[in-house]
N, C-alpha and C. Protein backbone atom coordinates (compact mmCIF):
# COMPACT_ATOMS: atom_id res chain seq x y z
N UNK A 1 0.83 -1.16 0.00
CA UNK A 1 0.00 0.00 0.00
C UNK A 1 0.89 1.24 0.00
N UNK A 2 0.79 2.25 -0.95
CA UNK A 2 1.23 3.27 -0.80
C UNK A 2 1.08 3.98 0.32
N UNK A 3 2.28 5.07 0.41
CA UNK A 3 1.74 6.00 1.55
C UNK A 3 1.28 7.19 0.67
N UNK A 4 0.54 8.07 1.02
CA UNK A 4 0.19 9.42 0.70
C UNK A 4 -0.01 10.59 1.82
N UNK A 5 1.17 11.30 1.01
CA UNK A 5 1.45 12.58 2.08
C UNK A 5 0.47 13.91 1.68
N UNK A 6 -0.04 14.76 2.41
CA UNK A 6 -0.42 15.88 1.88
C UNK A 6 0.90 17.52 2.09
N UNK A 7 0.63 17.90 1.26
CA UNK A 7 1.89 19.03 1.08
C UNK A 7 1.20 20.07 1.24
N UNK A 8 0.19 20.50 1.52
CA UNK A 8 -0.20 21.78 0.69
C UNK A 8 -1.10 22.09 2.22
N UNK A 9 -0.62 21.48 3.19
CA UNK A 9 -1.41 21.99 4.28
C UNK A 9 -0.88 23.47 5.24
N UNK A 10 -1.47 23.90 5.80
CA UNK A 10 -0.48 25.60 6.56
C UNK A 10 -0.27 24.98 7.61
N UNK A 11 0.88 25.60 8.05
CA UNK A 11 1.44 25.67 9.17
C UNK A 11 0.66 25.62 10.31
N UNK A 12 0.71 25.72 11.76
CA UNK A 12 0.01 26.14 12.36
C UNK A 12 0.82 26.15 13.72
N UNK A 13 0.48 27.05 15.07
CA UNK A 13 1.64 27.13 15.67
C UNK A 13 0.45 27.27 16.85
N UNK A 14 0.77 26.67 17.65
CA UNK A 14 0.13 26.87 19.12
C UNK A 14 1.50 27.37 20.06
N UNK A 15 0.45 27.84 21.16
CA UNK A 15 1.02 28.52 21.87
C UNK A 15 2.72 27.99 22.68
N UNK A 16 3.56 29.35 22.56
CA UNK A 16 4.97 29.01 23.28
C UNK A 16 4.75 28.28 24.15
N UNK A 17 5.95 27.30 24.15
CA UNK A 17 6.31 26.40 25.38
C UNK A 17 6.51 27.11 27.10
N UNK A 18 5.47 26.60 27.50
CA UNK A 18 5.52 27.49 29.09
C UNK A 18 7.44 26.82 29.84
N UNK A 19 8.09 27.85 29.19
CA UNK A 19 9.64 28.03 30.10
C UNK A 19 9.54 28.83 31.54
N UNK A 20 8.70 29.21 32.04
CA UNK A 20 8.56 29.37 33.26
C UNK A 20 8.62 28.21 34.40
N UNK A 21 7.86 27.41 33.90
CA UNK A 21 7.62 26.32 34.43
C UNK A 21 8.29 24.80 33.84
N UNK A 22 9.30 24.49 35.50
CA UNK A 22 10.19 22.72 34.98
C UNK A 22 9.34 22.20 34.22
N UNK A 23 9.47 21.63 33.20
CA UNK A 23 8.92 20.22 32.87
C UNK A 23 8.57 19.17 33.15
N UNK A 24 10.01 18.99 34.02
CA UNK A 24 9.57 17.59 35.07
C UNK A 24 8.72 17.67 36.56
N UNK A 25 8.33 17.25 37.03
CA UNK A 25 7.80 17.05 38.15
C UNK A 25 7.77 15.78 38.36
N UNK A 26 8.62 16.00 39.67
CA UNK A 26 8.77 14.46 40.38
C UNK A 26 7.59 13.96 41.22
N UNK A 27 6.87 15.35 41.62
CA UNK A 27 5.51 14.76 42.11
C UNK A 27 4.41 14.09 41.57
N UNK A 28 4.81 14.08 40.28
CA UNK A 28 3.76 13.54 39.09
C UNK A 28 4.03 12.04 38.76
N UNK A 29 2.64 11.67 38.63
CA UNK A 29 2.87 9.79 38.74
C UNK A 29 3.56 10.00 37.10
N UNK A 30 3.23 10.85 36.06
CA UNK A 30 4.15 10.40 34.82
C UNK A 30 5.55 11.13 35.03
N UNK A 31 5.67 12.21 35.88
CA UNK A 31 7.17 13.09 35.95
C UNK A 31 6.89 14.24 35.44
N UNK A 32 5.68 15.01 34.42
CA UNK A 32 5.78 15.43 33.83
C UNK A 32 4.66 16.46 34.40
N UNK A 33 5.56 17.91 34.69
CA UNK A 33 4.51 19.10 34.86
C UNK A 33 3.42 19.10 34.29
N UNK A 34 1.74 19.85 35.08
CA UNK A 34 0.69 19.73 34.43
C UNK A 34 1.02 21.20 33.18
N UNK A 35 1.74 22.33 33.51
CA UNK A 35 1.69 23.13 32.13
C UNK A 35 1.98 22.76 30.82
N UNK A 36 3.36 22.10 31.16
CA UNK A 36 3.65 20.94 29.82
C UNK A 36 2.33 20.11 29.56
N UNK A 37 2.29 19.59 30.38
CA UNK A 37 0.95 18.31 29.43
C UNK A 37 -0.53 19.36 29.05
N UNK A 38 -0.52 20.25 29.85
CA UNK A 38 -1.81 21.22 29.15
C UNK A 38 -1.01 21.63 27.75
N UNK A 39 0.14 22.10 27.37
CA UNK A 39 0.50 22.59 26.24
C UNK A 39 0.81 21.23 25.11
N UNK A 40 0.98 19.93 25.81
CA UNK A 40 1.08 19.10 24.67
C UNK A 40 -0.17 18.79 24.12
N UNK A 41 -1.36 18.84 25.25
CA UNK A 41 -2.47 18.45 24.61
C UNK A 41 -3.32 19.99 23.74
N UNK A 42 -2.83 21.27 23.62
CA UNK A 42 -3.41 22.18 22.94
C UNK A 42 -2.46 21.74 21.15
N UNK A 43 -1.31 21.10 21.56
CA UNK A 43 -0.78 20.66 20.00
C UNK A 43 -1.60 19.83 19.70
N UNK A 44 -2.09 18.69 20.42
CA UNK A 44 -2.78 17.64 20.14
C UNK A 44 -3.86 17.98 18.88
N UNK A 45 -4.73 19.09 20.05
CA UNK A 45 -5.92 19.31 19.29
C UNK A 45 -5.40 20.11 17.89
N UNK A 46 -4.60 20.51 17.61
CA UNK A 46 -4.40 21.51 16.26
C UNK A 46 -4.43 20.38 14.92
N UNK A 47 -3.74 19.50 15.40
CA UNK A 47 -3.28 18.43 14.63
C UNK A 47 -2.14 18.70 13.47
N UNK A 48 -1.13 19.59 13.95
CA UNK A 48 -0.60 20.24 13.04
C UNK A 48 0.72 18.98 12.16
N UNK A 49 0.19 17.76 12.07
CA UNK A 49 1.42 16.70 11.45
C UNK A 49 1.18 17.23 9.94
N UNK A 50 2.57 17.33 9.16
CA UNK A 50 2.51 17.17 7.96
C UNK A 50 3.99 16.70 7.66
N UNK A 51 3.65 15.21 7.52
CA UNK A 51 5.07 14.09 7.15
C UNK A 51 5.70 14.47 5.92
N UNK A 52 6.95 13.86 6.15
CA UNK A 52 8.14 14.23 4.66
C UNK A 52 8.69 13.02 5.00
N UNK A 53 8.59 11.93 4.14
CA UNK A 53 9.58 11.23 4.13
C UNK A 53 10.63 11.44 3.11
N UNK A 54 11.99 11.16 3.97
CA UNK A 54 13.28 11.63 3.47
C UNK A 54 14.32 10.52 3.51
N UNK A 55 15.19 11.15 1.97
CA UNK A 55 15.72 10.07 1.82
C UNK A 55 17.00 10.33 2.14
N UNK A 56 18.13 9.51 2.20
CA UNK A 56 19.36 9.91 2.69
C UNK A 56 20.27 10.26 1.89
N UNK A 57 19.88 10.24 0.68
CA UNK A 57 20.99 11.46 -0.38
C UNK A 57 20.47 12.97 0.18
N UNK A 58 19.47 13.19 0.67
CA UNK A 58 19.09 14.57 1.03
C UNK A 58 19.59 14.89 2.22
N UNK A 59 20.86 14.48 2.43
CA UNK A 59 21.55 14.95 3.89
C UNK A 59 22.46 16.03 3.03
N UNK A 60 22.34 17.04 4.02
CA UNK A 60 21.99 18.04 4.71
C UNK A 60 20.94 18.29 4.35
N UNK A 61 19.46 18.05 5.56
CA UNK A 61 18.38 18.68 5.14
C UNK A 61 18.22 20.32 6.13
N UNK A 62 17.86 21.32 5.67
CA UNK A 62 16.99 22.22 6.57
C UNK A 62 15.98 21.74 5.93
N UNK A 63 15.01 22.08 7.55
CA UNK A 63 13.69 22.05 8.37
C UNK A 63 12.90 23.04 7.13
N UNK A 64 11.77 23.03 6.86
CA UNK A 64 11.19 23.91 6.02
C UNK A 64 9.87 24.72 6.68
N UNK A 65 8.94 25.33 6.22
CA UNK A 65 8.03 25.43 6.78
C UNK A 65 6.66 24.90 6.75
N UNK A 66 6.87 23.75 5.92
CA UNK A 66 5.75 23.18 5.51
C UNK A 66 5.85 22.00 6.42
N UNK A 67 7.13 21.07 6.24
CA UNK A 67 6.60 20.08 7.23
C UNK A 67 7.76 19.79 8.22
N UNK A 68 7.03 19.33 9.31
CA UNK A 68 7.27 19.43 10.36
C UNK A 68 7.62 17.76 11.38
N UNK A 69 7.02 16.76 10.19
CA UNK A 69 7.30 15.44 10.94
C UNK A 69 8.36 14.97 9.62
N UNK A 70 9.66 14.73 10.26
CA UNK A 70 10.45 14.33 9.25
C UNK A 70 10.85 12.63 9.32
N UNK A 71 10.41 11.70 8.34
CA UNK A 71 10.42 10.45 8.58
C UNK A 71 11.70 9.97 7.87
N UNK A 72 13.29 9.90 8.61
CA UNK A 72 14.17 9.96 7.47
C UNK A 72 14.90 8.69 7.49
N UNK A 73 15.57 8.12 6.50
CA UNK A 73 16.10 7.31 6.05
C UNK A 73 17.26 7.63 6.09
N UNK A 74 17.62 7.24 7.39
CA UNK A 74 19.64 7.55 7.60
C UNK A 74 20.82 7.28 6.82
N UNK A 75 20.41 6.38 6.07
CA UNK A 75 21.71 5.90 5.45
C UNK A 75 22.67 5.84 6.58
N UNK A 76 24.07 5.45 6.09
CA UNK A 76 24.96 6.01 7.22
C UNK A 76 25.44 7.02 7.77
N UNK A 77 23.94 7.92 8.03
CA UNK A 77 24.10 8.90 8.97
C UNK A 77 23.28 10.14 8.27
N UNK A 78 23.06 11.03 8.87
CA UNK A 78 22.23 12.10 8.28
C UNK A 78 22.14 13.23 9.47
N UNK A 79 22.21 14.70 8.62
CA UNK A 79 21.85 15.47 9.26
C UNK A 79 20.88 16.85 9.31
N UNK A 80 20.22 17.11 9.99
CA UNK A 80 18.83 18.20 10.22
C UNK A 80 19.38 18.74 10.68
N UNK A 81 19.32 20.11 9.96
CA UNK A 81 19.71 22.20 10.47
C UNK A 81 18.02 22.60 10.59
N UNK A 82 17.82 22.61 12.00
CA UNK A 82 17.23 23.54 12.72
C UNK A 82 16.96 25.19 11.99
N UNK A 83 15.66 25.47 12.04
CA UNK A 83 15.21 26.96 11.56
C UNK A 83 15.82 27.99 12.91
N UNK A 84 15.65 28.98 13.43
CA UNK A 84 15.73 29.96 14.32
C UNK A 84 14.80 29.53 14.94
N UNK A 85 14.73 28.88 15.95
CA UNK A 85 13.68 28.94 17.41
C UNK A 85 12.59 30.30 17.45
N UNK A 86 13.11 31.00 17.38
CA UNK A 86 12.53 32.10 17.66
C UNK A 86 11.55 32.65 16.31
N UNK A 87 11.58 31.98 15.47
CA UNK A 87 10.82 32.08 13.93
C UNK A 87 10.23 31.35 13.71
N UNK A 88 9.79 29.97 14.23
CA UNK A 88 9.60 28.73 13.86
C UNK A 88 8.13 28.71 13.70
N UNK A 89 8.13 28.41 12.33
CA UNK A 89 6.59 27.72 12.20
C UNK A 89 5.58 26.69 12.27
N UNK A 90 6.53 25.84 13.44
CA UNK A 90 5.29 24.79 13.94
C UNK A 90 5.80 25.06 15.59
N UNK A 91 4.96 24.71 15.82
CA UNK A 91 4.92 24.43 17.73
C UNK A 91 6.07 23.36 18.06
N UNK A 92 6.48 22.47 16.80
CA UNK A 92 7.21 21.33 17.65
C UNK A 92 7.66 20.71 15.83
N UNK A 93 8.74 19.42 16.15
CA UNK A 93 8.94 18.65 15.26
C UNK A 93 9.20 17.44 15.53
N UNK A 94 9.00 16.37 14.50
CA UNK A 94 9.37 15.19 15.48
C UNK A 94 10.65 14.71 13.71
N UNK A 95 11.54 14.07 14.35
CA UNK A 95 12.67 13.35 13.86
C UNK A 95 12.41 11.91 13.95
N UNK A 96 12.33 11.40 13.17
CA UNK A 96 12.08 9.63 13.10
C UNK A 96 12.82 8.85 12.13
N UNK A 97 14.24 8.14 13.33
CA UNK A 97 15.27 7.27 12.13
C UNK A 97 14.03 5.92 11.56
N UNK A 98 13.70 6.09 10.24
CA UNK A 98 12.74 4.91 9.67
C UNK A 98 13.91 3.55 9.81
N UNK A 99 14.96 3.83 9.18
CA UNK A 99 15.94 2.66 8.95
C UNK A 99 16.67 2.31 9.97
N UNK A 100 17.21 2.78 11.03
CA UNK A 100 18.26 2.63 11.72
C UNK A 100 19.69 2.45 11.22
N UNK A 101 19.93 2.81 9.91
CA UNK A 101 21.11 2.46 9.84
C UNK A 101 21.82 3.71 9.92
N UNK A 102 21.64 5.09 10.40
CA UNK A 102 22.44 5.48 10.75
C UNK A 102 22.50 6.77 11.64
N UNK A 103 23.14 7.21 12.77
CA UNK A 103 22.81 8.47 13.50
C UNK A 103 21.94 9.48 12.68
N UNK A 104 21.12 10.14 13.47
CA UNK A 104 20.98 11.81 12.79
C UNK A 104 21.33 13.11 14.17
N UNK A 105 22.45 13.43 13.19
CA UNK A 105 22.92 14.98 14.15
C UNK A 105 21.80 16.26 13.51
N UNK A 106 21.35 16.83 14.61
CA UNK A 106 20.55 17.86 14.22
C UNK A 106 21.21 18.52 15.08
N UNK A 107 21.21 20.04 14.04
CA UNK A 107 21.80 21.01 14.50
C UNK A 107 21.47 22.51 14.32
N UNK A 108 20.89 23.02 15.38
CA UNK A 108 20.11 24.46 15.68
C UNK A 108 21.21 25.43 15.09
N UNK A 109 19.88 26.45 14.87
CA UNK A 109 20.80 27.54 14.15
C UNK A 109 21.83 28.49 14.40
N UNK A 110 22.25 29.30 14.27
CA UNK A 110 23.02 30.16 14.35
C UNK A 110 23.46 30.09 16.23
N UNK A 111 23.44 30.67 17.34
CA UNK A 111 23.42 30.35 18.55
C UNK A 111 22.58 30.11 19.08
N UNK A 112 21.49 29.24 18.52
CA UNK A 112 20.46 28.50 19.59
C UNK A 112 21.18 27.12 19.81
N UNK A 113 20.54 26.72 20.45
CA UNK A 113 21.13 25.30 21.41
C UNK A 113 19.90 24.33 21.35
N UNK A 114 20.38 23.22 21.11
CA UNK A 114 19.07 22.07 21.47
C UNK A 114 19.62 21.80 23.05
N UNK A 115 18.51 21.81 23.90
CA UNK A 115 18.92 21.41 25.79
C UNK A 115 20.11 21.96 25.98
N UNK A 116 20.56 23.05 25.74
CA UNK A 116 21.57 23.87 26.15
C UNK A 116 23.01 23.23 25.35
N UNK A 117 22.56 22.39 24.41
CA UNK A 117 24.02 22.16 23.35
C UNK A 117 23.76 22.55 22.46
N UNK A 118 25.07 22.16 21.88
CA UNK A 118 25.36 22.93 20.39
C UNK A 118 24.81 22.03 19.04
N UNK A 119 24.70 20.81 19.84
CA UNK A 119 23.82 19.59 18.40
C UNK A 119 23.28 18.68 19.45
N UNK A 120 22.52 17.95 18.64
CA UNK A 120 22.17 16.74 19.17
C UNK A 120 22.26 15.29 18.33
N UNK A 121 22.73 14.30 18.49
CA UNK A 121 22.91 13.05 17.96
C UNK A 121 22.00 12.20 18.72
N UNK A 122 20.78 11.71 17.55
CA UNK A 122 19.94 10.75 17.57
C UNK A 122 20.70 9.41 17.26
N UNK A 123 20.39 8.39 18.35
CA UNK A 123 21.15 6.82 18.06
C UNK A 123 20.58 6.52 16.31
N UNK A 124 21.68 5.50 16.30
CA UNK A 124 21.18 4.86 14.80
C UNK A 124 20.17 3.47 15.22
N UNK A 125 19.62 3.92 15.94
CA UNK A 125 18.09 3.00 16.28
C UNK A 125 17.25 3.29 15.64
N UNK A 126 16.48 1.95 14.70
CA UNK A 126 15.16 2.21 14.10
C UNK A 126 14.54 2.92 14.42
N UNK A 127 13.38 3.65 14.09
CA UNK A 127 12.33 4.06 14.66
C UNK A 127 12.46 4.97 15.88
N UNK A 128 13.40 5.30 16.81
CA UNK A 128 13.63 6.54 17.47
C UNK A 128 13.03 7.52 17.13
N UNK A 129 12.25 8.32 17.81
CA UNK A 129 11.98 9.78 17.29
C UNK A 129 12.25 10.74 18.28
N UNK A 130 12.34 11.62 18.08
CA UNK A 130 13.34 12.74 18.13
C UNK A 130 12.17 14.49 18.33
N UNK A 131 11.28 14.66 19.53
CA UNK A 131 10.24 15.76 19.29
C UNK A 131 11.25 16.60 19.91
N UNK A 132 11.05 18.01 18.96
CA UNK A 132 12.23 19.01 19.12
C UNK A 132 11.04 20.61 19.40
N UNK A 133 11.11 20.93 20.27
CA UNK A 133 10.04 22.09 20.48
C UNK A 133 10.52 23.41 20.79
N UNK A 134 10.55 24.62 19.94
CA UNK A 134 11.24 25.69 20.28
C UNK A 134 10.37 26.80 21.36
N UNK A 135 11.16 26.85 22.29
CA UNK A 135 10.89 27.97 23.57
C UNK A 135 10.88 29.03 22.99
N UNK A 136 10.92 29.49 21.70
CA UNK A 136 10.57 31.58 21.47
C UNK A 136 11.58 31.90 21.06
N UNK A 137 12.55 31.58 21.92
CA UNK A 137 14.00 32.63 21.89
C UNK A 137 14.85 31.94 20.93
N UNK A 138 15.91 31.26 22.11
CA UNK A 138 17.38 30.69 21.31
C UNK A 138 17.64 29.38 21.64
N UNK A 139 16.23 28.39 22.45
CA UNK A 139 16.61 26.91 22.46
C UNK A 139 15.64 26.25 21.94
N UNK A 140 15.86 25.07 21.82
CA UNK A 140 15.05 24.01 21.18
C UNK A 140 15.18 22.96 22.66
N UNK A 141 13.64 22.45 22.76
CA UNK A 141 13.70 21.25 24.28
C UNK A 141 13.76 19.92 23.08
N UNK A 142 14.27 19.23 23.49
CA UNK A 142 14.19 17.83 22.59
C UNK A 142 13.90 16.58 23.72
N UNK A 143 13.20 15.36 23.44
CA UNK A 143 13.49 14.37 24.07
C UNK A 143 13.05 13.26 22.59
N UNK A 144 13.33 12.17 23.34
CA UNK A 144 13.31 11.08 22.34
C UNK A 144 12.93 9.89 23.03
N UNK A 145 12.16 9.11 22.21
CA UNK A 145 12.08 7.81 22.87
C UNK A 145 12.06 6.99 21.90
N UNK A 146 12.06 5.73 22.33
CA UNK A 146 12.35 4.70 21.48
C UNK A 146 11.73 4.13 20.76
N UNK A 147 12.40 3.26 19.75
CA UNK A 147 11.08 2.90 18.60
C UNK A 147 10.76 1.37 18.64
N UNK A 148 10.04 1.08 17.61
CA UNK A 148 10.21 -0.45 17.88
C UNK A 148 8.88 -0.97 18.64
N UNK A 149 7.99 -2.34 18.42
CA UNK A 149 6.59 -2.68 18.58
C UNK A 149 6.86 -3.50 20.09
């Protein structure tokens, strides 16, 4: 069965990531502050996915403004340049090695930082994804979890 992507959808951007408030909370049976989970579930409702699957001659990709879930095919290795945090036209992105065969270094722009570094290296694990969410300014929050049924 084929896949079919739509291209031609807009952007859409819900509200900045509440940086006032930790993320984590250890008092929380999941760990996870209620402002964060009120702001993941206002992305929820937008439904702002619009997939790109990518292939791995297209390393070096920049991020575009159209889509925002990048499904890529590492080859041995691949890498994502980050837009300006502070410009960004989706609320969030997600990074997904389809193949595992090889790292993806993503790397924010000019002096923004992903979690206060200068890149980030996704394992060459299948299916890993990679949600990268810009705070306004000059960082990107990333976490990742694992892939696989």
């Amino acid at each position: 069965m084929a896949v079919r992507f739509t291209f031609g959808k807009t952007p859409t951007q819900s509200s900045r990531v509440p940086t006032e408030t930790p993320f984590h909370d250890k008092g929380s049976l999941s760990g996870v502050s209620q402002p964060w989970i009120r702001h993941f579930q206002s992305m929820q409702a937008q439904m702002p996915f619009n997939p790109f699957a990518v292939a791995a001659a297209l390393s070096p990709l920049t991020v575009d403004s159209i889509h925002n879930v990048l499904l890529i095919n590492a080859g041995g290795g691949f890498t994502v340049q980050l837009g300006p945090s502070k410009s960004a036209p989706f609320s969030f992105y997600t990074v997904t090695n389809v193949s595992g065969g090889g790292a993806i270094t993503i790397l924010p722009s000019g002096t923004d930082t992903i979690n206060g570094l200068a890149s980030l290296t996704q394992t060459a694990t299948q299916w890993r994804t990679t949600f990268l969410i810009p705070d306004g300014k000059t960082n990107w929050v990333a976490f990742s979890i694992a892939g696989g049924g």
